[in-house]
N, C-alpha and C. Protein backbone atom coordinates (compact mmCIF):
# COMPACT_ATOMS: atom_id res chain seq x y z
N UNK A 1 26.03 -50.60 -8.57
CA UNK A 1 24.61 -50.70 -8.34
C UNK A 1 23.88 -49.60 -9.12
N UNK A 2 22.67 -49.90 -9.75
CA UNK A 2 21.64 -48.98 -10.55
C UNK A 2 21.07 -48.09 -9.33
N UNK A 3 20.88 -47.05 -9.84
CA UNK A 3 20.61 -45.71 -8.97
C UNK A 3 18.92 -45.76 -9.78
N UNK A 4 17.42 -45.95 -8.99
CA UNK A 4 16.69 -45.58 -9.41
C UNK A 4 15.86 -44.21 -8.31
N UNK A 5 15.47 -42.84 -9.18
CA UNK A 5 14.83 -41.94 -8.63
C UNK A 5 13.85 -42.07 -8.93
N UNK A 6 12.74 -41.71 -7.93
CA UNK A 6 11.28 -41.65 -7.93
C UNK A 6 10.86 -40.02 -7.51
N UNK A 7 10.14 -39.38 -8.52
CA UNK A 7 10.24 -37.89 -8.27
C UNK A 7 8.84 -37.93 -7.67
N UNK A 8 9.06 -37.71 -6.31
CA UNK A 8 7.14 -37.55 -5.44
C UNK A 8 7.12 -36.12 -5.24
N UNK A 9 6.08 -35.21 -5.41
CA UNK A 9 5.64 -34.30 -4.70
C UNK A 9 4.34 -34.14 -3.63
N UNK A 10 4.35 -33.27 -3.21
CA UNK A 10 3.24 -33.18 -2.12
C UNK A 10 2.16 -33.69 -2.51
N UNK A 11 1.17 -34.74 -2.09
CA UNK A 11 0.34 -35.29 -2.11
C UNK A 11 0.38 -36.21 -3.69
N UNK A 12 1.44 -37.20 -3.37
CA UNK A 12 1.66 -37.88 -4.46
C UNK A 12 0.93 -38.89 -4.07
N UNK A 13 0.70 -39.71 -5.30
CA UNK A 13 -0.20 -40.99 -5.44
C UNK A 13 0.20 -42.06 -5.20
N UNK A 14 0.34 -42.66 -3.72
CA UNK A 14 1.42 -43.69 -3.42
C UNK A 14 1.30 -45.00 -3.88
N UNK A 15 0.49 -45.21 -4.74
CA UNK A 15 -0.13 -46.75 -5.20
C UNK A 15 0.46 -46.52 -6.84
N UNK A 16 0.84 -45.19 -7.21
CA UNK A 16 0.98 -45.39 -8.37
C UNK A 16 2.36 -46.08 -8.82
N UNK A 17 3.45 -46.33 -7.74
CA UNK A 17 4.63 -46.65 -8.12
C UNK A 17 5.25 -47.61 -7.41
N UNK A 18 4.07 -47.70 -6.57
CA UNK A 18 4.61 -49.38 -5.67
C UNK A 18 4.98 -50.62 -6.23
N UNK A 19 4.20 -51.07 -7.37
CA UNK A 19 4.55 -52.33 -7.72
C UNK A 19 6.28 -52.02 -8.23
N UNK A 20 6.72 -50.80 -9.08
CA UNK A 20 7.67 -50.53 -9.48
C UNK A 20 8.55 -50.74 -8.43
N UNK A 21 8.68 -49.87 -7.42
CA UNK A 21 9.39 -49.32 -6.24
C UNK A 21 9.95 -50.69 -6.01
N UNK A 22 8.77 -51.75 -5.05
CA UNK A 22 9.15 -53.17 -5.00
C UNK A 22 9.55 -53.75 -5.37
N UNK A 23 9.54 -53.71 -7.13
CA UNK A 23 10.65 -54.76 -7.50
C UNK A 23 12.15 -54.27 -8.00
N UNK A 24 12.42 -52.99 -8.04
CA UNK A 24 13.33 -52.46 -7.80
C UNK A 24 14.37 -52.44 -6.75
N UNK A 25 13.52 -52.36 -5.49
CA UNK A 25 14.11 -52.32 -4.17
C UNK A 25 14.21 -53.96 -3.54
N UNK A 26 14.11 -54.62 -4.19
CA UNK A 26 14.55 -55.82 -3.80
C UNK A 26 15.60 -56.40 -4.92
N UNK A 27 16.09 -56.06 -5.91
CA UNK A 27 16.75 -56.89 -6.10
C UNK A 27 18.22 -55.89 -5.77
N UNK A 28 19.00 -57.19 -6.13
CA UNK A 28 20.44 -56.96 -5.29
C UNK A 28 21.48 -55.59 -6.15
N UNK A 29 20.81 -55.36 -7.46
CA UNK A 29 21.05 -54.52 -8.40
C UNK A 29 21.13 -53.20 -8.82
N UNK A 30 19.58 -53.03 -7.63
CA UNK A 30 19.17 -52.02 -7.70
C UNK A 30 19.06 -50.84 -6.35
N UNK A 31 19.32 -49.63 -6.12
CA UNK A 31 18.37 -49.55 -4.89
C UNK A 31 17.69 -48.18 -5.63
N UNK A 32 16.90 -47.73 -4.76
CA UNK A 32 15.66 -46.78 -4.87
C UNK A 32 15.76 -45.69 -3.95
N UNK A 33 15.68 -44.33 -4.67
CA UNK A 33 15.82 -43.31 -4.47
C UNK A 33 14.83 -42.05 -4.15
N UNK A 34 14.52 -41.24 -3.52
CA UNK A 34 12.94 -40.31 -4.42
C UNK A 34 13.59 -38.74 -3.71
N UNK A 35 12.93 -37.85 -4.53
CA UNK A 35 13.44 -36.56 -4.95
C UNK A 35 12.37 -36.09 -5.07
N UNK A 36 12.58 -34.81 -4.10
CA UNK A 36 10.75 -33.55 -4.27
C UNK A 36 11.57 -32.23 -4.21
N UNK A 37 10.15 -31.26 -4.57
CA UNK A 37 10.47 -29.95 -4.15
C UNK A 37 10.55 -29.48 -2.60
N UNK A 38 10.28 -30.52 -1.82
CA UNK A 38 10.30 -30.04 -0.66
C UNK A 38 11.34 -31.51 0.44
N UNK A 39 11.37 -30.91 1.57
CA UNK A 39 12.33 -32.04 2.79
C UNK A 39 10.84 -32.83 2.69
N UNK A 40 9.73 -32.74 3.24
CA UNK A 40 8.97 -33.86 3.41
C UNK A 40 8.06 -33.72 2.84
N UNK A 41 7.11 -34.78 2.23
CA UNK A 41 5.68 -34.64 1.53
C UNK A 41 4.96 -35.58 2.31
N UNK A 42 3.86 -36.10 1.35
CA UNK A 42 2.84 -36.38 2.16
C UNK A 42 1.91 -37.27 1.17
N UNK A 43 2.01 -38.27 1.13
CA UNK A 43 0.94 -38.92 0.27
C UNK A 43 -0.16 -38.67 0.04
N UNK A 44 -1.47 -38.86 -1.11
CA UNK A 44 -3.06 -39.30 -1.30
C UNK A 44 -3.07 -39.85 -0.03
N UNK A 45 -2.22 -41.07 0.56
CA UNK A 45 -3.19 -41.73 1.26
C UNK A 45 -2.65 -41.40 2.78
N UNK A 46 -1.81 -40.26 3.06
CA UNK A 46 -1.35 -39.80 4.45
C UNK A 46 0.32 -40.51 4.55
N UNK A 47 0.77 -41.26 3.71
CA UNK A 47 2.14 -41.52 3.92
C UNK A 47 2.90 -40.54 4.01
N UNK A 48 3.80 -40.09 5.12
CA UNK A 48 4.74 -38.79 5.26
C UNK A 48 6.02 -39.36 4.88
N UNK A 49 6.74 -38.97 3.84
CA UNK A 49 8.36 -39.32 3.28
C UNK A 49 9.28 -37.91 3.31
N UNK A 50 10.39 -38.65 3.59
CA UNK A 50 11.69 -37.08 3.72
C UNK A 50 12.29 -37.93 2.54
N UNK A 51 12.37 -37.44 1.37
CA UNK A 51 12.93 -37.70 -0.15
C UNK A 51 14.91 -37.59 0.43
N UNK A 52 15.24 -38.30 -0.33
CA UNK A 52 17.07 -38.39 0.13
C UNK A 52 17.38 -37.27 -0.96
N UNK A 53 16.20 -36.60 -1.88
CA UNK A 53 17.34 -35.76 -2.87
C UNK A 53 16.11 -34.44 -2.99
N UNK A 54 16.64 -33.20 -3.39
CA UNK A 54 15.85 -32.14 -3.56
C UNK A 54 15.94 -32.39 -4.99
N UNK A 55 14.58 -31.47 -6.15
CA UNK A 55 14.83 -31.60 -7.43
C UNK A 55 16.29 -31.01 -8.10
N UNK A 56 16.98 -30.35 -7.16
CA UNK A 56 18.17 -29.38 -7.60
C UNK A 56 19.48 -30.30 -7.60
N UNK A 57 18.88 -31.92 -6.62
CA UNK A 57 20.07 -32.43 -5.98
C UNK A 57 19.93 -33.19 -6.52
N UNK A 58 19.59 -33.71 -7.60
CA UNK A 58 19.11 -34.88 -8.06
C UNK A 58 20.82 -35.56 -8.27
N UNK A 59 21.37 -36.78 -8.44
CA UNK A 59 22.71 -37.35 -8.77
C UNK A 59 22.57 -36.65 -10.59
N UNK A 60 23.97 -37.33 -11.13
CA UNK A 60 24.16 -37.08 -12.46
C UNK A 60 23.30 -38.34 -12.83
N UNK A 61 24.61 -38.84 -12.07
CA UNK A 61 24.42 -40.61 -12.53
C UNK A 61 23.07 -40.62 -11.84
N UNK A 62 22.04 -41.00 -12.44
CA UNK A 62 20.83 -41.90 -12.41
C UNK A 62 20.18 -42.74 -13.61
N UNK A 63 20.07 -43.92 -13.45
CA UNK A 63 19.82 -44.80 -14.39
C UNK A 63 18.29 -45.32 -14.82
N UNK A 64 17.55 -44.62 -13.55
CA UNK A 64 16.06 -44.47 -14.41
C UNK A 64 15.55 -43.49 -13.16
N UNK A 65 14.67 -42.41 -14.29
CA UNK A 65 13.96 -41.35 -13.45
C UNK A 65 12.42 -41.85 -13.37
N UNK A 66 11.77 -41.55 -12.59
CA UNK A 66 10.06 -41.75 -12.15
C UNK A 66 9.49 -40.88 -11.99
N UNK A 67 8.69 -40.19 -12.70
CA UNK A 67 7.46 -39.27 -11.91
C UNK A 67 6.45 -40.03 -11.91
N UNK A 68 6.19 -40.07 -10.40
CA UNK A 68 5.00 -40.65 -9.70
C UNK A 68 3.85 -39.40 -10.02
N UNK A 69 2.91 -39.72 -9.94
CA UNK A 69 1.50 -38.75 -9.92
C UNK A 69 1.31 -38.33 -9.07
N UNK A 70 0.11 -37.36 -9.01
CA UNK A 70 -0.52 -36.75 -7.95
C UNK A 70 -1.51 -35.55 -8.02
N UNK A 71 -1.61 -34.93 -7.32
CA UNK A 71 -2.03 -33.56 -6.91
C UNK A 71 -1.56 -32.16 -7.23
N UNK A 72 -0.11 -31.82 -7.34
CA UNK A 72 0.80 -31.25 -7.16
C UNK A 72 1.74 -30.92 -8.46
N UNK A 73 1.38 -31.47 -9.32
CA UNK A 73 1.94 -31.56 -10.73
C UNK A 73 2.04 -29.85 -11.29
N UNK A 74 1.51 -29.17 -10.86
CA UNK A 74 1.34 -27.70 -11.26
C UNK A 74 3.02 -26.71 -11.64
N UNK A 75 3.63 -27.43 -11.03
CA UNK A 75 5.11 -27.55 -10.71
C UNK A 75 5.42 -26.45 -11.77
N UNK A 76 6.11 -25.54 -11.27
CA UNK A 76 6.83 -24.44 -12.42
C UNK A 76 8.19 -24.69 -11.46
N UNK A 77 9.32 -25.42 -12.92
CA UNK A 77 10.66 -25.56 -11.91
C UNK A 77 11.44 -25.92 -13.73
N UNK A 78 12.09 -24.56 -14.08
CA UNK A 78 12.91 -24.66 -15.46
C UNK A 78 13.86 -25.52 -15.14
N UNK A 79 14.26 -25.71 -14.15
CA UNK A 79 15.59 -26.24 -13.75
C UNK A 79 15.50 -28.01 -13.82
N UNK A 80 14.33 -28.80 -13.09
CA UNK A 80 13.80 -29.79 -13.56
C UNK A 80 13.22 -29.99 -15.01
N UNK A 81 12.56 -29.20 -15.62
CA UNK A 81 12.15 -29.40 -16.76
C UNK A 81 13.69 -29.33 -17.76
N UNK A 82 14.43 -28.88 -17.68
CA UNK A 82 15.72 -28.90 -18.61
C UNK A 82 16.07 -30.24 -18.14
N UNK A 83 16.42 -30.65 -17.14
CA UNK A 83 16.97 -32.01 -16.91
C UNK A 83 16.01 -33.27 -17.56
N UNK A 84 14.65 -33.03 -17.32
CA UNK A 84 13.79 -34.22 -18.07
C UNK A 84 14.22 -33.70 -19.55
N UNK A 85 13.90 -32.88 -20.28
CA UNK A 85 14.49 -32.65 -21.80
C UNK A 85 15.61 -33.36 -22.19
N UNK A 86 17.38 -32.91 -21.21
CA UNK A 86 18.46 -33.34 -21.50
C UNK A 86 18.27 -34.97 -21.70
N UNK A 87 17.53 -35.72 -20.83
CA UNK A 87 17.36 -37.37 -20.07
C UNK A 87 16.97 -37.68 -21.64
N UNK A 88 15.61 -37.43 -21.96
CA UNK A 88 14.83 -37.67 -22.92
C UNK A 88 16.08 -37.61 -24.27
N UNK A 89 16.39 -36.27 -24.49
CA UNK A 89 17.75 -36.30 -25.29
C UNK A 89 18.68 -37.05 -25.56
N UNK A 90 19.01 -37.35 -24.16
CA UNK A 90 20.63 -38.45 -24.40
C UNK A 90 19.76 -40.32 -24.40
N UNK A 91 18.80 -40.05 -24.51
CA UNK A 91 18.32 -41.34 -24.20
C UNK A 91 18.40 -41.82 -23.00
N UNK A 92 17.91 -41.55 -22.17
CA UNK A 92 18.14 -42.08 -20.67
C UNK A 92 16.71 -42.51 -20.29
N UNK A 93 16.58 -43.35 -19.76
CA UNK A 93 14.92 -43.96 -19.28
C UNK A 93 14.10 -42.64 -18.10
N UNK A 94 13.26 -42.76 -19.00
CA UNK A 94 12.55 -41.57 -17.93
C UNK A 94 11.17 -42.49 -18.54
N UNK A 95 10.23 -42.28 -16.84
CA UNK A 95 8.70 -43.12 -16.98
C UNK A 95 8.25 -42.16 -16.32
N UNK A 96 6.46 -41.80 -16.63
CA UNK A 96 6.10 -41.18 -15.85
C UNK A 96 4.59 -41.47 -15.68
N UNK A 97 3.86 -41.56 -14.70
CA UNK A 97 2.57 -41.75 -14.30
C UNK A 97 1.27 -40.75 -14.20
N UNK A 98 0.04 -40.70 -14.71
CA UNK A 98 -0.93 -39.62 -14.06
C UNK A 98 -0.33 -38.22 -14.61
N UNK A 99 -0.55 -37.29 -13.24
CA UNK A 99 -0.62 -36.41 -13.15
C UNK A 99 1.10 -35.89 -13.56
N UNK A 100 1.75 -36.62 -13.72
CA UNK A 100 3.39 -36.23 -14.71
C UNK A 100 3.13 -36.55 -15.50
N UNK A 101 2.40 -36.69 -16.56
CA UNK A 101 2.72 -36.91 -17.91
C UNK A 101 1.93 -35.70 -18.18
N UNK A 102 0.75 -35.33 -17.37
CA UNK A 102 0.05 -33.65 -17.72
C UNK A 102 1.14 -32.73 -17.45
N UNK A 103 2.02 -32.96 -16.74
CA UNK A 103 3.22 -32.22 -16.17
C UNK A 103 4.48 -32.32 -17.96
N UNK A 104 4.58 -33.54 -18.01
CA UNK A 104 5.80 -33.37 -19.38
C UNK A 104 4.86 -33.05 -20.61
N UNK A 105 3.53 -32.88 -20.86
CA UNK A 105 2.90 -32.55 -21.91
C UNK A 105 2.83 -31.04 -21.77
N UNK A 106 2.18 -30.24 -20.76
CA UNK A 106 2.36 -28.99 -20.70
C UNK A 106 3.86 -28.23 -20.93
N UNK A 107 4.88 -29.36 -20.40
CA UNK A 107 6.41 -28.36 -21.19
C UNK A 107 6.64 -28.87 -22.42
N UNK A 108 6.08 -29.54 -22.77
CA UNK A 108 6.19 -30.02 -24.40
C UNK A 108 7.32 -31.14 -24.13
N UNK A 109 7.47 -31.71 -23.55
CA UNK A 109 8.27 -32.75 -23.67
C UNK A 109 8.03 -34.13 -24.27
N UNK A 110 6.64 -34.27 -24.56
CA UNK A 110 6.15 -35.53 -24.87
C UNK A 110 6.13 -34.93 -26.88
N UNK A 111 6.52 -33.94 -27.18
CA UNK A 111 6.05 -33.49 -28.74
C UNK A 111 6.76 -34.49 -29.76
N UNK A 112 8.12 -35.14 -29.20
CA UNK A 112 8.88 -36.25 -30.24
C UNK A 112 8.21 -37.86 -29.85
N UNK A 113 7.27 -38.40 -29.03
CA UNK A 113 7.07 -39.57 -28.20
C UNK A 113 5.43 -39.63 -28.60
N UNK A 114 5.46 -41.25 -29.23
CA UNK A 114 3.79 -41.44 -28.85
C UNK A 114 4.01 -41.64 -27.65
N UNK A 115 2.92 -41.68 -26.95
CA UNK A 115 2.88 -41.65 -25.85
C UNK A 115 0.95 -41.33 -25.21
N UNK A 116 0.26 -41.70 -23.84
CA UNK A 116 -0.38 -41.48 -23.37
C UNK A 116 -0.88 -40.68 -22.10
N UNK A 117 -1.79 -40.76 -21.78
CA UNK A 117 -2.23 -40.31 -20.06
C UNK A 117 -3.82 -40.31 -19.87
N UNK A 118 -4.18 -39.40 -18.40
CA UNK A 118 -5.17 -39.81 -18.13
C UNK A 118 -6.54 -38.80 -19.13
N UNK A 119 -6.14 -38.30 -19.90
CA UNK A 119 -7.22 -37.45 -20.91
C UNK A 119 -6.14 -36.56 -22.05
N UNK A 120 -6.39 -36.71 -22.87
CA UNK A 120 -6.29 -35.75 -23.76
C UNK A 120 -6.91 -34.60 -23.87
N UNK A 121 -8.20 -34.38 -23.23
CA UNK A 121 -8.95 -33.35 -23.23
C UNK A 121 -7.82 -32.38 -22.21
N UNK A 122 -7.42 -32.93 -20.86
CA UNK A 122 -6.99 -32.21 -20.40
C UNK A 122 -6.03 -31.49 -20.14
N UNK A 123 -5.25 -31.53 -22.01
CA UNK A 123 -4.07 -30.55 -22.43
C UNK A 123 -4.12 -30.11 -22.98
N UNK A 124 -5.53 -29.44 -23.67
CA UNK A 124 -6.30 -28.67 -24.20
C UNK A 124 -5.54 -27.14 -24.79
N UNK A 125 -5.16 -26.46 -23.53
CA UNK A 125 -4.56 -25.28 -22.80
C UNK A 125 -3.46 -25.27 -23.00
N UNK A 126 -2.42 -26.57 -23.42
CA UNK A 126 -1.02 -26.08 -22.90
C UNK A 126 -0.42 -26.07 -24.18
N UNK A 127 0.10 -24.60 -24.57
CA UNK A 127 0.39 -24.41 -25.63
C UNK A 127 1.72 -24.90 -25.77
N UNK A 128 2.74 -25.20 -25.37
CA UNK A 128 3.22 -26.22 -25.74
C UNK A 128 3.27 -27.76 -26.04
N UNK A 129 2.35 -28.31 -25.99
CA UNK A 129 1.89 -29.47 -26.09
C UNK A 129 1.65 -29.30 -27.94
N UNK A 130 1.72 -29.86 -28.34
CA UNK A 130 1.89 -30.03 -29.99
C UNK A 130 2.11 -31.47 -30.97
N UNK A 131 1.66 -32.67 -29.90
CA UNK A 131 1.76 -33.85 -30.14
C UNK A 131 0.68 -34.76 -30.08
N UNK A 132 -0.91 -33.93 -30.56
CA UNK A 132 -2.16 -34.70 -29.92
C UNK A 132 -2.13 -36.06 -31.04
N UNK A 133 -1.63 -35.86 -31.91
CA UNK A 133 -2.10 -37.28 -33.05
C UNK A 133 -1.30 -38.93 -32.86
N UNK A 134 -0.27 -38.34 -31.78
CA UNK A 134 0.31 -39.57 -31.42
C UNK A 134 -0.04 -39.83 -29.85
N UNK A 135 -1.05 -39.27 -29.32
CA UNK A 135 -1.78 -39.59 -28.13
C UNK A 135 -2.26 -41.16 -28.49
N UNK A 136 -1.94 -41.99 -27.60
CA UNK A 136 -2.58 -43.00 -27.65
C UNK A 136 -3.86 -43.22 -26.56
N UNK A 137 -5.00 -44.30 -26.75
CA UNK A 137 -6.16 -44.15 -25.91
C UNK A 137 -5.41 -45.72 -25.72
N UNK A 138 -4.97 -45.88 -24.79
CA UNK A 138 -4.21 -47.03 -24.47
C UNK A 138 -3.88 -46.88 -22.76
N UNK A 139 -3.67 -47.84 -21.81
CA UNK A 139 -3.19 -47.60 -20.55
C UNK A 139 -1.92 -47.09 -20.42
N UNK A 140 -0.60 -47.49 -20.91
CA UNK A 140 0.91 -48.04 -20.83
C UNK A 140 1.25 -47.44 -22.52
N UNK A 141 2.06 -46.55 -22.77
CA UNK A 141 2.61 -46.58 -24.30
C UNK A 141 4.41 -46.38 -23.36
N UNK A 142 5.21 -47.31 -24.45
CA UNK A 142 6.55 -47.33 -24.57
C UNK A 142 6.88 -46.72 -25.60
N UNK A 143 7.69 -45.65 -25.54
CA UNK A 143 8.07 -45.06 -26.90
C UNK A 143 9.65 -44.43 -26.82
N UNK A 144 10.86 -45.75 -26.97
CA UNK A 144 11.94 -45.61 -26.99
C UNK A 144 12.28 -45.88 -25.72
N UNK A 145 12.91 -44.50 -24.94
CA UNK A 145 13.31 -44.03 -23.80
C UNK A 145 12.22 -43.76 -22.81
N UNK A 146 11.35 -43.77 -23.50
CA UNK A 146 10.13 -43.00 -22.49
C UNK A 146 9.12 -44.14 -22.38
N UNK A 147 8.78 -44.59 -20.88
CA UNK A 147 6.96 -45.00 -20.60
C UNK A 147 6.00 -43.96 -19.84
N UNK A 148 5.22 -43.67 -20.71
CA UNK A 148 3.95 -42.90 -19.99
C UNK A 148 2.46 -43.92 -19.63
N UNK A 149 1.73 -43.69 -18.44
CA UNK A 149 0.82 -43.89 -18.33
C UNK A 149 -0.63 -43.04 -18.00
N UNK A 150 -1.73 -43.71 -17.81
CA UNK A 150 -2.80 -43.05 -17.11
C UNK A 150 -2.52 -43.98 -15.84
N UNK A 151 -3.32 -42.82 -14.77
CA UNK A 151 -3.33 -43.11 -13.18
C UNK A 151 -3.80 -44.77 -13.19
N UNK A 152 -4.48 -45.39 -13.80
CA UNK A 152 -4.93 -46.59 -13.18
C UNK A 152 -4.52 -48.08 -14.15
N UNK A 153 -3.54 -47.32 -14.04
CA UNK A 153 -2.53 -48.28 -15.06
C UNK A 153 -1.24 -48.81 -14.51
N UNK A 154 -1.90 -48.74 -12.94
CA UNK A 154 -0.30 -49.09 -12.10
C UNK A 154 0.97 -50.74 -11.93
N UNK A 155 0.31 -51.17 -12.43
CA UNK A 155 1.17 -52.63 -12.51
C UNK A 155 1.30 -52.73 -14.09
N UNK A 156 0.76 -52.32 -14.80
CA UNK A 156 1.02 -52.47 -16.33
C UNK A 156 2.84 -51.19 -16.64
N UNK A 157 2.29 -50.06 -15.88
CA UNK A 157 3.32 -49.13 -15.84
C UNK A 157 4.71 -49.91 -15.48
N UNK A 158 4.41 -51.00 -13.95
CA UNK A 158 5.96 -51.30 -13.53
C UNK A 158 6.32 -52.41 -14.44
N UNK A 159 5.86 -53.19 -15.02
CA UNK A 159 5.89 -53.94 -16.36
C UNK A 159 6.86 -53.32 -17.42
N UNK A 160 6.07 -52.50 -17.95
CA UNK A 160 6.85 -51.29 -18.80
C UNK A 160 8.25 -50.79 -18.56
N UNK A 161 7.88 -50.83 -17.50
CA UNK A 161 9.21 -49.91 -16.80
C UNK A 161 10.38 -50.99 -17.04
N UNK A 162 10.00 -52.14 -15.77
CA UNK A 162 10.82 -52.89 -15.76
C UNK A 162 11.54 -53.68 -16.85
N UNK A 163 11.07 -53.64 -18.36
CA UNK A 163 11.43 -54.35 -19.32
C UNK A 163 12.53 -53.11 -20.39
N UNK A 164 11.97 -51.58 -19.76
CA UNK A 164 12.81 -50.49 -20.51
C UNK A 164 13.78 -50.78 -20.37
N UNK A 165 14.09 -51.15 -18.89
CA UNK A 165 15.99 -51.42 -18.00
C UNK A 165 16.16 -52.72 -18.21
N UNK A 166 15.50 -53.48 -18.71
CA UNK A 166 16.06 -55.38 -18.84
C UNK A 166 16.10 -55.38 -17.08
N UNK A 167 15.38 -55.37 -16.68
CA UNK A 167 15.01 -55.28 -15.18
C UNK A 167 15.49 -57.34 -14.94
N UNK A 168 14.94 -57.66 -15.68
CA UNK A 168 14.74 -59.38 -15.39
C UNK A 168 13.70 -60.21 -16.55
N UNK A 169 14.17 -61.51 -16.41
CA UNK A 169 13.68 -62.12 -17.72
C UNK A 169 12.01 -62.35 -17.10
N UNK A 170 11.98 -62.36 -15.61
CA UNK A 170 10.74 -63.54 -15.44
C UNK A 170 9.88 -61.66 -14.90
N UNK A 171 9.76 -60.92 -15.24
CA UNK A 171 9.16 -59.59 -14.98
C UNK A 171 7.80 -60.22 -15.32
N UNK A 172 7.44 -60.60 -16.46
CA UNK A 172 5.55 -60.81 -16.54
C UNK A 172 5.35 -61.83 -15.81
N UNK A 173 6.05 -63.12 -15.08
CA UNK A 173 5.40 -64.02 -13.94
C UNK A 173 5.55 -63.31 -12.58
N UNK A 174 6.31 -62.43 -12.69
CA UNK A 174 6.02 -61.53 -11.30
C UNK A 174 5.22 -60.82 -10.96
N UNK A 175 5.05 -60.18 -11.78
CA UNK A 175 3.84 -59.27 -11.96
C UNK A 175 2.61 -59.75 -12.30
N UNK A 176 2.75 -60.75 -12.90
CA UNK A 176 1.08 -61.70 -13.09
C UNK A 176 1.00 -62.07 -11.76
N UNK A 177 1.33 -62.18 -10.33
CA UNK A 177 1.06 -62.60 -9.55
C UNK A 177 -0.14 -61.90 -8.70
N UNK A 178 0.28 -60.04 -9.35
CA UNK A 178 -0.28 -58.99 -9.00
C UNK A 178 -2.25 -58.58 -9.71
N UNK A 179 -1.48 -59.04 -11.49
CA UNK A 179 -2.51 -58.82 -12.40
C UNK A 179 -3.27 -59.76 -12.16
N UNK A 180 -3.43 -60.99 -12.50
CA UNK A 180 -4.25 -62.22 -12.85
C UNK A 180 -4.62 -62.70 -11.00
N UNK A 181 -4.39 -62.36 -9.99
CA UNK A 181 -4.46 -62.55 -8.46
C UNK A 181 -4.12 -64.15 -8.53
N UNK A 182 -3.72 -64.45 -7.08
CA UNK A 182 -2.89 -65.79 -6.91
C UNK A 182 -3.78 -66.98 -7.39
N UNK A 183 -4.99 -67.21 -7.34
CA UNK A 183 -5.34 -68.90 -8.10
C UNK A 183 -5.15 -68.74 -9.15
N UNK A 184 -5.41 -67.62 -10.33
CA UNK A 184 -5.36 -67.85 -11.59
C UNK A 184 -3.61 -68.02 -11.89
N UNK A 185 -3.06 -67.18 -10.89
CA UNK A 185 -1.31 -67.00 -10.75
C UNK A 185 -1.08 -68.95 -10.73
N UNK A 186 -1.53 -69.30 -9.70
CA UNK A 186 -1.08 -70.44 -9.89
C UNK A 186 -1.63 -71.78 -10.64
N UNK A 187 -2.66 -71.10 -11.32
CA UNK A 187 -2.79 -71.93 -12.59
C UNK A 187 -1.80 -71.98 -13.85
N UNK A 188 -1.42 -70.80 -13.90
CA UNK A 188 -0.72 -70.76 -15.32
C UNK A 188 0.45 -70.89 -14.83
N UNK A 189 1.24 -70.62 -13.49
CA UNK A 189 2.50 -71.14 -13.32
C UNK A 189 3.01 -71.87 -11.99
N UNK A 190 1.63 -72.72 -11.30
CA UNK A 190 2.39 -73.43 -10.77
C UNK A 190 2.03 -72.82 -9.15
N UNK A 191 2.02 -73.11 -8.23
CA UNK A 191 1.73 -72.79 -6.90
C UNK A 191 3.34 -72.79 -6.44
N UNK A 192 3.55 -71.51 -6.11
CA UNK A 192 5.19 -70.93 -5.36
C UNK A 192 5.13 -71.27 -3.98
N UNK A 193 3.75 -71.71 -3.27
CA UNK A 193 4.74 -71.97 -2.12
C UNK A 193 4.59 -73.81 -2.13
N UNK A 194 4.31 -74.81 -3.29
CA UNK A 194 4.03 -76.15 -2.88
C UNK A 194 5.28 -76.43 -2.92
C-alpha cells in the first residue's frame, strides 16, 4: 500500500487538501497519513487533529509528501527542510499549497522548479529565494517532482497531485464533479446515480 503524508501545522487550512485527502483515502491503494510539529493542532476552521507522525518521525518510505497551508508556515526546522531538499533530489513527489510554498521558497527549495504561489511580492525578503523568473502567475504549476499552488487553487492542486502518482485514469471526471458542480457534471458525463 502507498504511504501518503500530509504535513499540517497549527492552524492549518483544512479545505486546502480535502479534495486530495479524499481521493486518496478511499481508494484501496492508498492510505493517508499527516505529520506536525506538535501531538495536536488545530485547524482555520477549529478542526482539532493528533497527526500519527512528528516532523522528526516522518517514515522513510513515503510515496507522496503534502504541505497543506496555513498560518504557521514561519517554521524554522533544518531537520525538515533537509528532508524536503533530499525528496526534491531523489525525485520523490512532494506538493505543496499556500502558505508552504512561502515556506519552500524562503529555504530556497523552489530555486531548480518553475513553480507558483499566493504572491510573489511576498518573497521579497527571503534571501534565499533566487528563482523569481520562473514564478508562474498561474493557480497549479507541475514541475517534474514538484506541484505548487496558491491557497485558492484547491481542487485544481488535488488534480495535479493526483496525476503526479498516476493516482487513476478517470481523476478529471472525478474531480469535475467538484469543479463544473453536479448538473453541468452530469451533462458532460452522464447522471451517476440514473
Amino acid at each position: 500500500m502507498k504511504l501518503a503524508v500530509f504535513i499540517i501545522l497549527d492552524q492549518f487550512a483544512d479545505w486546502e487538501g480535502a479534495y486530495l485527502s479524499t481521493q486518496l483515502n478511499q481508494s484501496k491503494d492508498w492510505q493517508v497519513a499527516y505529520a506536525s510539529n506538535q501531538d495536536q493542532v488545530s485547524s482555520i476552521g477549529g478542526l482539532q487533529v493528533k497527526p500519527q507522525y512528528q516532523l522528526t518521525t516522518i517514515p522513510e518510505k513515503v510515496d507522496l509528501l503534502v504541505l497543506i497551508g496555513g498560518n504557521s508556515w514561519q517554521l524554522e526546522n533544518e531537520k525538515f527542510k533537509m528532508l524536503l531538499k533530499q525528496r526534491l533530489l531523489d525525485g520523490q513527489p512532494v506538493a505543496a499549497i499556500c502558505g508552504a510554498v512561502d515556506f519552500m521558497a524562503k529555504n530556497g527549495l523552489l530555486n531548480t522548479y518553475r513553480h507558483t504561489g499566493n504572491s510573489l511580492a511576498l518573497w521579497t525578503d527571503f534571501s534565499e529565494y533566487h528563482n523569481q523568473q520562473q514564478f508562474l502567475e498561474t493557480q497549479v504549476v507541475n514541475d517534474r517532482n514538484l506541484v505548487t499552488a496558491n491557497g485558492t487553487a484547491t481542487i485544481e492542486f488535488a488534480r495535479k497531485v493526483l496525476k503526479l502518482v498516476h493516482f487513476s485514469e478517470s481523476v478529471d471526471q472525478e474531480l469535475d464533479l467538484y469543479q463544473l458542480g453536479f448538473y453541468q457534471y452530469v451533462e458532460k458525463y452522464g447522471n451517476p446515480f440514473a
